[in-house]
N, C-alpha and C. Protein backbone atom coordinates (compact mmCIF):
# COMPACT_ATOMS: atom_id res chain seq x y z
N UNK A 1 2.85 -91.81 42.31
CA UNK A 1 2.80 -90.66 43.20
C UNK A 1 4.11 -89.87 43.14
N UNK A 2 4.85 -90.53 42.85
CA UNK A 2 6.60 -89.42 42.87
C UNK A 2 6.55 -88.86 41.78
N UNK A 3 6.19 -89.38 40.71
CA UNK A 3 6.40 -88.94 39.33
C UNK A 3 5.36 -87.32 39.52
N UNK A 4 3.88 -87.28 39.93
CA UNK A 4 3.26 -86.32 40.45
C UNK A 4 4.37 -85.17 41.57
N UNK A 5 4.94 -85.79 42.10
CA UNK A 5 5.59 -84.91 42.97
C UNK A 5 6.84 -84.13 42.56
N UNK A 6 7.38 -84.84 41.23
CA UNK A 6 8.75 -84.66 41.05
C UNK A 6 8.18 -83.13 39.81
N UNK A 7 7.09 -83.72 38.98
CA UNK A 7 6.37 -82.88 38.62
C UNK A 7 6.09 -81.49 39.26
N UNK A 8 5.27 -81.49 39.87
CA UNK A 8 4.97 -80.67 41.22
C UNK A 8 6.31 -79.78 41.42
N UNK A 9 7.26 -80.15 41.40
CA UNK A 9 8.65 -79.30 42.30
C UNK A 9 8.73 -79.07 41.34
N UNK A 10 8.91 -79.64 39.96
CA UNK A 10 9.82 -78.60 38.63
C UNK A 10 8.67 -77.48 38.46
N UNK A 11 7.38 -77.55 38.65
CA UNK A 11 6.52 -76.78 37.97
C UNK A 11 6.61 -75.42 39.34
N UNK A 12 6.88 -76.06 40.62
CA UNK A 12 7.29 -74.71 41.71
C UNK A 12 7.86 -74.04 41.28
N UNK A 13 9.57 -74.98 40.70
CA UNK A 13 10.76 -74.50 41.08
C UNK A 13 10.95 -73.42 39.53
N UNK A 14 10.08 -73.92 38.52
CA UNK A 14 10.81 -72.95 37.19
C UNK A 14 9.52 -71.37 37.25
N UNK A 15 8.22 -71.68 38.61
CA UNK A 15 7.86 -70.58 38.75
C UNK A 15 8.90 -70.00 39.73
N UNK A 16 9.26 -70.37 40.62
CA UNK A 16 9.85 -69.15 41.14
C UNK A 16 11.23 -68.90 40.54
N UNK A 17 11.58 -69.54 39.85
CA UNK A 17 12.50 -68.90 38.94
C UNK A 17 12.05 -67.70 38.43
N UNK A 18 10.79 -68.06 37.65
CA UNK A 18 10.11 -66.73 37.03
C UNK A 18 9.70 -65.45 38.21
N UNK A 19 9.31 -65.62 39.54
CA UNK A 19 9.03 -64.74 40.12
C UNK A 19 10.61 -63.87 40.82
N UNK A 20 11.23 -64.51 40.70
CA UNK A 20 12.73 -63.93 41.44
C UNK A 20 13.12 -63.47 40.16
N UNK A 21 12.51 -63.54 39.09
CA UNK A 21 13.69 -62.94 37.94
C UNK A 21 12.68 -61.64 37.93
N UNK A 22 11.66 -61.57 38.26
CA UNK A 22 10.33 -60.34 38.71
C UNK A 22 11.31 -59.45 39.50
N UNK A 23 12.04 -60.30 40.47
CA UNK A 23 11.84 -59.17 41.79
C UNK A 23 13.42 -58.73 41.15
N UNK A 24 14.05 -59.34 40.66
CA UNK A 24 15.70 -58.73 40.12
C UNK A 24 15.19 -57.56 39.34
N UNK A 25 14.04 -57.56 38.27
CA UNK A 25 13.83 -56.79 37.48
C UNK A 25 12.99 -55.27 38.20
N UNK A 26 13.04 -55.69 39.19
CA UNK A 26 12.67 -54.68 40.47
C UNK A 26 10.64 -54.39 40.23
N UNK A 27 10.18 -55.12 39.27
CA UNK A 27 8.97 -55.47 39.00
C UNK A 27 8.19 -55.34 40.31
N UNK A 28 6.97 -54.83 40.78
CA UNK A 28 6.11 -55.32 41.28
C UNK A 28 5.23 -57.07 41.67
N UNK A 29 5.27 -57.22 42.84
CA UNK A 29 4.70 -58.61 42.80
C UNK A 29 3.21 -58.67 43.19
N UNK A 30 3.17 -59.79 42.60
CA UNK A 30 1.48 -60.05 42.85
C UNK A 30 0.81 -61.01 44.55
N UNK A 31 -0.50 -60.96 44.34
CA UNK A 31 -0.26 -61.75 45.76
C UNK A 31 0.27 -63.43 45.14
N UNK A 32 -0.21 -63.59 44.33
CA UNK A 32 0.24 -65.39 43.85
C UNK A 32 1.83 -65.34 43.11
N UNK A 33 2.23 -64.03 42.96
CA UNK A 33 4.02 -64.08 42.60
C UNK A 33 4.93 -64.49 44.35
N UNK A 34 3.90 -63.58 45.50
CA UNK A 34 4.32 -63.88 46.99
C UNK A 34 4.14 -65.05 47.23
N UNK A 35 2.97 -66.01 46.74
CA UNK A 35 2.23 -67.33 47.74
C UNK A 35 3.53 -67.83 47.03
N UNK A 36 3.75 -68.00 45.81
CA UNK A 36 4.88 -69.01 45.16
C UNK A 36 5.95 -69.01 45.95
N UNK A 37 6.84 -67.64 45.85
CA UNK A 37 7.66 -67.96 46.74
C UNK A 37 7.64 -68.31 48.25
N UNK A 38 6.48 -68.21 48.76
CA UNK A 38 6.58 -68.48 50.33
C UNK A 38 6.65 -70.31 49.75
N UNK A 39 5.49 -70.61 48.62
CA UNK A 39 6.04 -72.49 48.76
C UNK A 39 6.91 -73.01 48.72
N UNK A 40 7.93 -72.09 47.34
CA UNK A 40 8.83 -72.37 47.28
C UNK A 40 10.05 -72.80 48.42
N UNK A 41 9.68 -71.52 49.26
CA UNK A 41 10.71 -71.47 50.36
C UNK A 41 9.76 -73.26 51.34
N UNK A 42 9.10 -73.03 51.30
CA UNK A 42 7.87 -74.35 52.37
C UNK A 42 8.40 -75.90 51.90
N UNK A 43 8.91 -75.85 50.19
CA UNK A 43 8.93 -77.11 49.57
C UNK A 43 10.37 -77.35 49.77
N UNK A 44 11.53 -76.18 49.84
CA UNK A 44 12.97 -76.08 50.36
C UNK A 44 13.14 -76.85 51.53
N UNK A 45 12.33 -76.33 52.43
CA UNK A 45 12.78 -76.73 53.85
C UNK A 45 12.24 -77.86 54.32
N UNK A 46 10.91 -78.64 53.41
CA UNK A 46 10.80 -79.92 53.18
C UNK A 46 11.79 -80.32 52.90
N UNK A 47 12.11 -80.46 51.99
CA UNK A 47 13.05 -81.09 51.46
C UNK A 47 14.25 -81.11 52.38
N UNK A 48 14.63 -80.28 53.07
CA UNK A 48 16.06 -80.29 54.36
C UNK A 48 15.46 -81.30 55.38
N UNK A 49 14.39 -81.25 55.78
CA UNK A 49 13.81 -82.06 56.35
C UNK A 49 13.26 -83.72 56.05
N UNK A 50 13.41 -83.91 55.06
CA UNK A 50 13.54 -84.69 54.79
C UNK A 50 14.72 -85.77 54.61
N UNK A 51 15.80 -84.98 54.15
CA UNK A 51 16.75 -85.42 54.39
C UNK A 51 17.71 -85.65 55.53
N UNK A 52 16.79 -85.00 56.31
CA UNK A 52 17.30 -84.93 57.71
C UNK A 52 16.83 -86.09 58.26
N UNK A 53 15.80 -86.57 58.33
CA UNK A 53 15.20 -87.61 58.60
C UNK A 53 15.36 -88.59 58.34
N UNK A 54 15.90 -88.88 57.08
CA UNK A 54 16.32 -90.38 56.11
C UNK A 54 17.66 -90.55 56.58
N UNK A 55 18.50 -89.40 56.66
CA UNK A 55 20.01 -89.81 58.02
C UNK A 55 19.69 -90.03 59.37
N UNK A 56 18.49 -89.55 59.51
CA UNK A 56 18.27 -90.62 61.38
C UNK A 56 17.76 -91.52 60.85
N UNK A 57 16.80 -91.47 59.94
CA UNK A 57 16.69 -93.24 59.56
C UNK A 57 17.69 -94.19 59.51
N UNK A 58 18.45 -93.67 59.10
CA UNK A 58 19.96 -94.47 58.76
C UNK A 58 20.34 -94.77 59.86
N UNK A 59 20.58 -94.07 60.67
CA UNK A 59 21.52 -93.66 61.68
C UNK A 59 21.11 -95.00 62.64
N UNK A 60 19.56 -94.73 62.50
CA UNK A 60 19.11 -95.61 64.20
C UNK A 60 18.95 -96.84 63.23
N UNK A 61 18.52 -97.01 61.79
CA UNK A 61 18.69 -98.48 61.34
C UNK A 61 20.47 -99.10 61.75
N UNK A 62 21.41 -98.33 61.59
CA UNK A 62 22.77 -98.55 62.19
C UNK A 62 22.96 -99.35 63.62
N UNK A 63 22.29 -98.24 64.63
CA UNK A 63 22.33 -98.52 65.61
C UNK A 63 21.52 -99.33 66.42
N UNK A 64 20.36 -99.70 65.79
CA UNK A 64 19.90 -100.83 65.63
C UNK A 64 20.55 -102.69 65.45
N UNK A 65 21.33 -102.29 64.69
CA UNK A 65 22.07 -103.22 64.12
C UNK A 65 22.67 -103.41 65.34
N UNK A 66 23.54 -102.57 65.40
CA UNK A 66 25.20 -102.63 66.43
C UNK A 66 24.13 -103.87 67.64
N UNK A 67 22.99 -102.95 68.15
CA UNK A 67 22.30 -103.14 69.42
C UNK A 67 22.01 -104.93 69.52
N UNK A 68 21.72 -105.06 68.16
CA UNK A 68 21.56 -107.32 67.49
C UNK A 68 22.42 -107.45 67.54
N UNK A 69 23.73 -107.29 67.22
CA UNK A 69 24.98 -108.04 67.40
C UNK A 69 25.15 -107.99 68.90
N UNK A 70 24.99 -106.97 69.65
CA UNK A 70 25.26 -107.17 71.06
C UNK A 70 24.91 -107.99 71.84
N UNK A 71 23.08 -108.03 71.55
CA UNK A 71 22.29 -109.11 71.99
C UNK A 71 23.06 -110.35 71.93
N UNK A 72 23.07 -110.59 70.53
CA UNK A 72 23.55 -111.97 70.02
C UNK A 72 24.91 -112.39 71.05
N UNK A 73 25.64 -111.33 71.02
CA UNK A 73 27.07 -111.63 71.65
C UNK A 73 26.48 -112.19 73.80
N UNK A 74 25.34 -111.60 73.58
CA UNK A 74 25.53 -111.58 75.44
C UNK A 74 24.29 -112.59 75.34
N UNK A 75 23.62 -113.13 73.98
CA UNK A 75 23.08 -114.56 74.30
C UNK A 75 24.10 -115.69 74.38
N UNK A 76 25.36 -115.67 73.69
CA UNK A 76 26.42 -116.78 73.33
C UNK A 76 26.83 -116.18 75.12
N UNK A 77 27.19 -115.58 75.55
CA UNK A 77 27.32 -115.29 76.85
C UNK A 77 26.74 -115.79 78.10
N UNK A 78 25.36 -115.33 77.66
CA UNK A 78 24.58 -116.27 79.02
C UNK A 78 24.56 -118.05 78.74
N UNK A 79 24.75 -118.16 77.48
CA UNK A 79 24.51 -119.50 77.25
C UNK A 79 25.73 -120.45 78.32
N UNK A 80 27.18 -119.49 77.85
CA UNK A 80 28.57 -120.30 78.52
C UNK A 80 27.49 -119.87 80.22
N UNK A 81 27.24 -119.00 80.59
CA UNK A 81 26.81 -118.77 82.15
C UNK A 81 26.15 -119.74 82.71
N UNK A 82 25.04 -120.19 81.81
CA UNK A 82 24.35 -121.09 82.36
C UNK A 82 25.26 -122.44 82.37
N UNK A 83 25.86 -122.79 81.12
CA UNK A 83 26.51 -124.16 81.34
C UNK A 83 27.30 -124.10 82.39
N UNK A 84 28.15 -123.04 83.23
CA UNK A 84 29.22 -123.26 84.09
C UNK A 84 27.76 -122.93 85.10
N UNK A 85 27.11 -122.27 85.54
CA UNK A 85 26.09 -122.61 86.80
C UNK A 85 25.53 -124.39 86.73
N UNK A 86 25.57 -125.20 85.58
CA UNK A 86 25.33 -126.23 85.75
C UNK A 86 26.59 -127.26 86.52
N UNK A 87 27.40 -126.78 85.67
CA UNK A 87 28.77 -127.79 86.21
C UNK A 87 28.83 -127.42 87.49
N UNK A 88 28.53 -126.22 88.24
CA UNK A 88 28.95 -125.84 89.78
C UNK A 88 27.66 -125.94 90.19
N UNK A 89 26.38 -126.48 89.53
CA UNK A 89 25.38 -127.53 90.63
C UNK A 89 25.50 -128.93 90.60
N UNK A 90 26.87 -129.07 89.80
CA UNK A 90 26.78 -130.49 89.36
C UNK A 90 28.06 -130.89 90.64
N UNK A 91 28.72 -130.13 90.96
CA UNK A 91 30.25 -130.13 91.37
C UNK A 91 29.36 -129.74 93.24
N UNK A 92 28.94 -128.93 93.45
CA UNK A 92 28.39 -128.73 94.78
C UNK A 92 27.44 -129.86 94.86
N UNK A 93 27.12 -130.67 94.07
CA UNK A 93 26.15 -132.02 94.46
C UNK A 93 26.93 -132.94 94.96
N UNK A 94 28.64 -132.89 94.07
CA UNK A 94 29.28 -133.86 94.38
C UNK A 94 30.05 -133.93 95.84
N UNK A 95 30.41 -132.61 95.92
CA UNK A 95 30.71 -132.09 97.45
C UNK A 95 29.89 -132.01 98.29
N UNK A 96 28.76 -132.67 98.08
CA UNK A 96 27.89 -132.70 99.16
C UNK A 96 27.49 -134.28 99.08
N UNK A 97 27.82 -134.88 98.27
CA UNK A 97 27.67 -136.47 98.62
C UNK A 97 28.86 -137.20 99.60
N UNK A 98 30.07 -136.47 98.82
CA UNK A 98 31.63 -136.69 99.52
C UNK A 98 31.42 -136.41 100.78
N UNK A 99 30.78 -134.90 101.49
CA UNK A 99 30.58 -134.68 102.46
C UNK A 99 29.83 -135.52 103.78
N UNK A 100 28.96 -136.28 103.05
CA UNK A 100 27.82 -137.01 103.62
C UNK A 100 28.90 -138.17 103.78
N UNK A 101 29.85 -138.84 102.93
CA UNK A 101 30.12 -140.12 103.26
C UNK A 101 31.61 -139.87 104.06
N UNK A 102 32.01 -138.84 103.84
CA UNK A 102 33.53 -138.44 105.08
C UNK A 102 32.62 -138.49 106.87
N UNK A 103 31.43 -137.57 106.60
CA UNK A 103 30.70 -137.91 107.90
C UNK A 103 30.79 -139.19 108.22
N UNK A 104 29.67 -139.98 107.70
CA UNK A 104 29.50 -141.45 107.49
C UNK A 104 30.69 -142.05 108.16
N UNK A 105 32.21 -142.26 107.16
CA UNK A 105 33.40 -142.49 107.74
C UNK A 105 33.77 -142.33 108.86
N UNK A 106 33.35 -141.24 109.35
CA UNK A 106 34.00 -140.37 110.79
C UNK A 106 33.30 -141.35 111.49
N UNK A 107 31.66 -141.46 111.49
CA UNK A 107 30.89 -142.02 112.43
C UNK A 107 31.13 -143.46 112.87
N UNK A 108 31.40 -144.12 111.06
CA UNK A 108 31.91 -145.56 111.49
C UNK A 108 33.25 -145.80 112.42
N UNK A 109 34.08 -144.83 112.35
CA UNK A 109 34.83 -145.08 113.02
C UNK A 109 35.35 -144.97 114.97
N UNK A 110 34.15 -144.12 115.27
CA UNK A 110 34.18 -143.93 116.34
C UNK A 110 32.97 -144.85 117.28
């Protein structure tokens, strides 16, 4: 299919060569010397457009990227979060056993 297309543009591009060397020669144009160049100009601004598009392709495949490393960075993140929420249910369990037996203490002693 490209090889058809790449085709396609040389066979536009060396007519409107031929039709602009018409209009230099101050020649009269035909209606199919006009349709050419209007494609011509149609297959141009494809083409800007296209390339316009394959740099936001880029762009957001980029920023895409950046967006996985971030993830990644704020999964290694929650991971340390969760281990220290464990140690401080592990540490408030223990302060609450200590608590229970300082009571305890108090009670035996009175």
């Amino acid at each position: 299919m490209d090889d058809v297309s790449a085709i396609t543009y040389d066979a536009l591009r060396v007519a409107t060569e031929h039709v602009l060397a018409k209009v230099r020669e101050g020649k009269r144009l035909g209606t199919e010397d006009i349709f050419i160049l209007y494609l011509g100009t149609i297959v141009n601004e494809l083409k800007d457009v296209r390339s316009e598009v394959a740099r936001l392709e880029d762009k957001i495949d980029k920023t895409n990227q950046r967006i996985d490393e971030t993830n990644k960075r704020i999964d290694e993140t929650n991971r340390r979060i969760d281990e220290t929420n464990k140690r401080i249910d592990a540490l408030q369990t223990t302060l609450l056993e200590i608590q229970k037996l300082l009571i305890e203490l108090v009670r035996s002693r009175q």
